[in-house]
Protein backbone atom coordinates (compact mmCIF):
# COMPACT_ATOMS: atom_id res chain seq x y z
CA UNK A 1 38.51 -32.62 40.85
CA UNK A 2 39.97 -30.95 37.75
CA UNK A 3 40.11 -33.15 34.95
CA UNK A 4 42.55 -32.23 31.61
CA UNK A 5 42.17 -34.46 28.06
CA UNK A 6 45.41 -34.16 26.54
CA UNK A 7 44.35 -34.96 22.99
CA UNK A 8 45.14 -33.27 19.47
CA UNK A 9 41.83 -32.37 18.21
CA UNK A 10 43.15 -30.11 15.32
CA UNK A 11 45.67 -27.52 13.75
CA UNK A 12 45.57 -24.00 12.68
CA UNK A 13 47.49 -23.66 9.32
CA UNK A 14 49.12 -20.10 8.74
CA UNK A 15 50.77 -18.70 6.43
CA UNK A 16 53.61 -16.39 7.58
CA UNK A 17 56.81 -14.12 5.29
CA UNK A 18 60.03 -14.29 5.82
CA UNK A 19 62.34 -11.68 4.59
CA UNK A 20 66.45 -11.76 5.27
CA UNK A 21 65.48 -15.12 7.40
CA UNK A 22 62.86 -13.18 9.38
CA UNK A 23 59.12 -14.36 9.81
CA UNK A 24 57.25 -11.17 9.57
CA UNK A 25 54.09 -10.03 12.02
CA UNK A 26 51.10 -10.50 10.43
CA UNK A 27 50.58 -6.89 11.08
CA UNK A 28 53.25 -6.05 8.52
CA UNK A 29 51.82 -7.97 5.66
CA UNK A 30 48.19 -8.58 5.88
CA UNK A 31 47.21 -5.67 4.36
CA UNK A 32 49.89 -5.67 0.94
CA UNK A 33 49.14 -9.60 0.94
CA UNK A 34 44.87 -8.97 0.84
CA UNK A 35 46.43 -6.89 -2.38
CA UNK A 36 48.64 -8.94 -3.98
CA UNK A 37 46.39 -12.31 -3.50
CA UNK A 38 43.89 -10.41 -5.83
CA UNK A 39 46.68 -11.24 -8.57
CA UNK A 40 45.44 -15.08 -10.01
CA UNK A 41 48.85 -16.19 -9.79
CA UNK A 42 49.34 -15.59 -6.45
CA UNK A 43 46.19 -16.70 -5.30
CA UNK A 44 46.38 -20.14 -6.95
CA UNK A 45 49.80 -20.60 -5.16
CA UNK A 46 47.84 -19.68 -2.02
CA UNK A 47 44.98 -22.26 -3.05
CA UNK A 48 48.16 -25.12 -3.58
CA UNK A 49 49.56 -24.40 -0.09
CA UNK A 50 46.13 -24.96 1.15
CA UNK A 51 45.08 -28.14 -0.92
CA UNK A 52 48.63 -29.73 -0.02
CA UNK A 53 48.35 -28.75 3.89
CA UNK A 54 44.80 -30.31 3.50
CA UNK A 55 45.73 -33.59 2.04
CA UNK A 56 48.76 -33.90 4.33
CA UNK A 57 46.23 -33.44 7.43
CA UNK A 58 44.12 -35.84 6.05
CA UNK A 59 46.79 -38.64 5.40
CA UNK A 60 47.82 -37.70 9.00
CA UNK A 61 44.37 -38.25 10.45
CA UNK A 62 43.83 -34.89 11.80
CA UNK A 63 40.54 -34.13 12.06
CA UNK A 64 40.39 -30.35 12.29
CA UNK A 65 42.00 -27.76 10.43
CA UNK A 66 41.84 -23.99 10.33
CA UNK A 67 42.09 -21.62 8.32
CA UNK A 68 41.92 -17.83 9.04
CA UNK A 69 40.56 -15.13 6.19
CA UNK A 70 39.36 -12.03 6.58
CA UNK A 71 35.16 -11.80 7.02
CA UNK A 72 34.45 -9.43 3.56
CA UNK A 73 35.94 -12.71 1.87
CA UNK A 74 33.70 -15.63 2.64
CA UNK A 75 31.07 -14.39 0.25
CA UNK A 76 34.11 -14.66 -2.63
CA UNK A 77 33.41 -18.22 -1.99
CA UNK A 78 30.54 -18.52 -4.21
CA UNK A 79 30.08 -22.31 -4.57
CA UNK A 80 30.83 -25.38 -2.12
CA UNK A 81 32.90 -27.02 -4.99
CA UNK A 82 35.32 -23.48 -5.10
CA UNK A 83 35.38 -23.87 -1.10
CA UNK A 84 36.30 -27.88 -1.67
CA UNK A 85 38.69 -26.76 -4.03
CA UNK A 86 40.45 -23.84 -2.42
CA UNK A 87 41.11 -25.26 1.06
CA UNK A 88 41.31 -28.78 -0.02
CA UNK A 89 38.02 -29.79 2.10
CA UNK A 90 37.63 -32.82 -0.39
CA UNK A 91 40.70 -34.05 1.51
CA UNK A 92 38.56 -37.21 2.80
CA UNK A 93 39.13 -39.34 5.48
CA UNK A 94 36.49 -37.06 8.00
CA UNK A 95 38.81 -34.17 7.63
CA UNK A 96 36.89 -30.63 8.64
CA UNK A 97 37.66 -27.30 7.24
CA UNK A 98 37.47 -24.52 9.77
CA UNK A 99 36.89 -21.52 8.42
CA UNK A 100 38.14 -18.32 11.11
CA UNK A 101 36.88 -15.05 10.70
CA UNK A 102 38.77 -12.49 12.64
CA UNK A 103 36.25 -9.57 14.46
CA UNK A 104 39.52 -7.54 14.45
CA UNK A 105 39.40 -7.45 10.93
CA UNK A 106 35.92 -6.74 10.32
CA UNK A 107 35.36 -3.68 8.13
CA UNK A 108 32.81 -1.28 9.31
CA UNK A 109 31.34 -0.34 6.57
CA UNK A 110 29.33 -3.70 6.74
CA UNK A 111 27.59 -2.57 9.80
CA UNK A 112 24.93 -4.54 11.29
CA UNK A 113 24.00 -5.85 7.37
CA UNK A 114 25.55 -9.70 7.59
CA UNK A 115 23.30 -10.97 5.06
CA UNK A 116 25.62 -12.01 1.85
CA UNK A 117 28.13 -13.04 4.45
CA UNK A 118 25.14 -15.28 5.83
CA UNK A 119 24.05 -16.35 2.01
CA UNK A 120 28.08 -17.26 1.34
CA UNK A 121 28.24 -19.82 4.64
CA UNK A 122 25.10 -20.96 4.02
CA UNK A 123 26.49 -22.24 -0.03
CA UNK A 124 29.71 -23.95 1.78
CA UNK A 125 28.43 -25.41 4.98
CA UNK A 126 28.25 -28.87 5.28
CA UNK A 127 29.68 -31.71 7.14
CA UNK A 128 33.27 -30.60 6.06
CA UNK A 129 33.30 -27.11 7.43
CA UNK A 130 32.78 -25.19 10.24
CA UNK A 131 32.82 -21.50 10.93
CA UNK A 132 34.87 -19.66 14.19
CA UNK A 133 34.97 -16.15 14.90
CA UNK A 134 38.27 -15.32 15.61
CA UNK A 135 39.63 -12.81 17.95
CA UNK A 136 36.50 -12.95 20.04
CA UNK A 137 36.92 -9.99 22.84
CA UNK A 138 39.37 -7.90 20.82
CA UNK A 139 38.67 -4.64 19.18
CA UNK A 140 35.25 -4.21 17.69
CA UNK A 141 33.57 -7.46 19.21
CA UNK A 142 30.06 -7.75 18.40
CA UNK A 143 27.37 -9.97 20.20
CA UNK A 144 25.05 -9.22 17.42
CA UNK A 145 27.49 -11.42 15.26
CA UNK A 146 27.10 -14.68 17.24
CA UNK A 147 23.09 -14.42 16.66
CA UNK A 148 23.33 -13.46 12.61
CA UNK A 149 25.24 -15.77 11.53
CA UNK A 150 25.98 -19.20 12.17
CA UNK A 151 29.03 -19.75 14.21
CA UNK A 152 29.83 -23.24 15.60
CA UNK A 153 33.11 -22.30 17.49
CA UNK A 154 34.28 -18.68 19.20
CA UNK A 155 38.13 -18.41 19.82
CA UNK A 156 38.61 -15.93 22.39
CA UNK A 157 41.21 -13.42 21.99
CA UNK A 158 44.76 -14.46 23.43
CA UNK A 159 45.41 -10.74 25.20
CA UNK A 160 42.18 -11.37 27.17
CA UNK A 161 43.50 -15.42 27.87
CA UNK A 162 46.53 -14.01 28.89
CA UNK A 163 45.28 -11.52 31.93
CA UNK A 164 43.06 -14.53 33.64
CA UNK A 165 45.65 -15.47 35.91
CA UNK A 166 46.51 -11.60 37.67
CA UNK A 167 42.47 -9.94 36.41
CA UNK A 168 39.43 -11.25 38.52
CA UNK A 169 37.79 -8.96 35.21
CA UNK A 170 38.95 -10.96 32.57
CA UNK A 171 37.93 -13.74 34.33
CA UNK A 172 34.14 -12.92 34.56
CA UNK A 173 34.55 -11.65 31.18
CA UNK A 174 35.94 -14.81 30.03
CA UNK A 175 33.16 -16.98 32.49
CA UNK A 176 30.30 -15.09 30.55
CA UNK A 177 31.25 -15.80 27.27
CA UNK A 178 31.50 -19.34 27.83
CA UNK A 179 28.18 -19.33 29.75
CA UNK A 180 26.64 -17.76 26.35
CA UNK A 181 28.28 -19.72 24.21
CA UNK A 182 26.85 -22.87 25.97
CA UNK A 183 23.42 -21.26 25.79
CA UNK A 184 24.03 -20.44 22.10
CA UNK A 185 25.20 -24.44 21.81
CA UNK A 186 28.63 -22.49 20.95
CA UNK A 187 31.82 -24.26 21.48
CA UNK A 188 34.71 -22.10 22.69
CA UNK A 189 38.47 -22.11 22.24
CA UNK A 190 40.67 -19.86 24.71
CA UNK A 191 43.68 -18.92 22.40
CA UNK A 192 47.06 -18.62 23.98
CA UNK A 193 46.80 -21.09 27.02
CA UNK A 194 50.49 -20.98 27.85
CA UNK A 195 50.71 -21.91 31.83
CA UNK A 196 49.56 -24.47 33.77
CA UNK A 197 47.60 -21.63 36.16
CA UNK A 198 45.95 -20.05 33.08
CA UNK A 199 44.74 -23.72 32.20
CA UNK A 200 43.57 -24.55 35.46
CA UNK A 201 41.37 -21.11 35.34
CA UNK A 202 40.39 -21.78 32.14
């Protein structure tokens, strides 16, 4: 018998522009914004959105809370007190910081060499963080990945979620990856679950 626990185990905080009362695709700004936050002033209004989404989730009771940046950043996280302090980890009450590094986004001139990125999780993890790769099944996937560095959760992509239903393909693909990941002591989100058949494949 299929089984479903509707609970709330966490939120994914994102930050999104609006121009003339439009939110902008991430596609459309990701790139000037990975500029501009290199400008202090911007990137300590970044670091107050974060620290006041933090506390609020924390006040709230949530227990999980995500935040996406791009892969070539963690190791700009050089200490677990600048983590604490930029995504408001020190929130308290058993709040977790989950840290989402998008494959999609992965530059290739790192190559197979994840060491510093390795060396930077290693400074920040502790019992108030936890890494995800992001994206998981888009673009420039890598298996490699899930055996260099130390990934507690895998978010697969929602453009493979979203074929399960209609593709007997995406369903093995899907079925293998969660196989792995329980091998790999892994935990896997599907992204995009949006129907009551996709959940029920799922």
């Amino acid at each position: 018998m299929d089984t479903y626990v509707h609970e709330i185990v966490g939120y994914e905080a994102l930050i999104r522009w609006r121009v003339d009362g439009e939110t902008l695709s991430p596609a459309v700004f990701l790139d000037r914004f990975k500029e501009a936050i290199k400008d202090p002033e911007l990137y300590q209004c970044v670091v107050a959105m974060r620290r006041e989404l933090s506390q609020r989730a924390a006040r709230n009771g949530v227990g999980l809370l995500a935040y996406n940046i791009r892969l070539e950043d963690l190791p700009r996280l050089a200490t677990s007190e600048r983590f604490l302090d930029d995504f408001g980890a020190d929130a308290g009450n058993g709040l977790q910081i989950m840290i989402e590094v998008s494959e999609s986004g992965l530059p290739r001139s790192l190559g197979d060499d994840l060491s510093d990125l390795k060396s930077a999780w290693t400074r920040i993890h502790d019992e108030r963080s936890v890494l995800a790769l992001d994206d998981f099944g888009a673009l420039e996937s890598n298996l490699y990945r899930l055996r260099a560095l130390d990934i507690d959760y895998v978010k697969i992509d929602k453009a493979l979620i979203s074929t399960v239903e209609a593709d007997p393909k995406a369903q093995a693909i899907v079925r293998s990856i969660a196989t792995l990941c329980r091998d790999l002591h892994i935990a896997v989100i599907a992204e995009g679950i949006e129907r009551e058949a996709q959940a029920r494949i799922i």
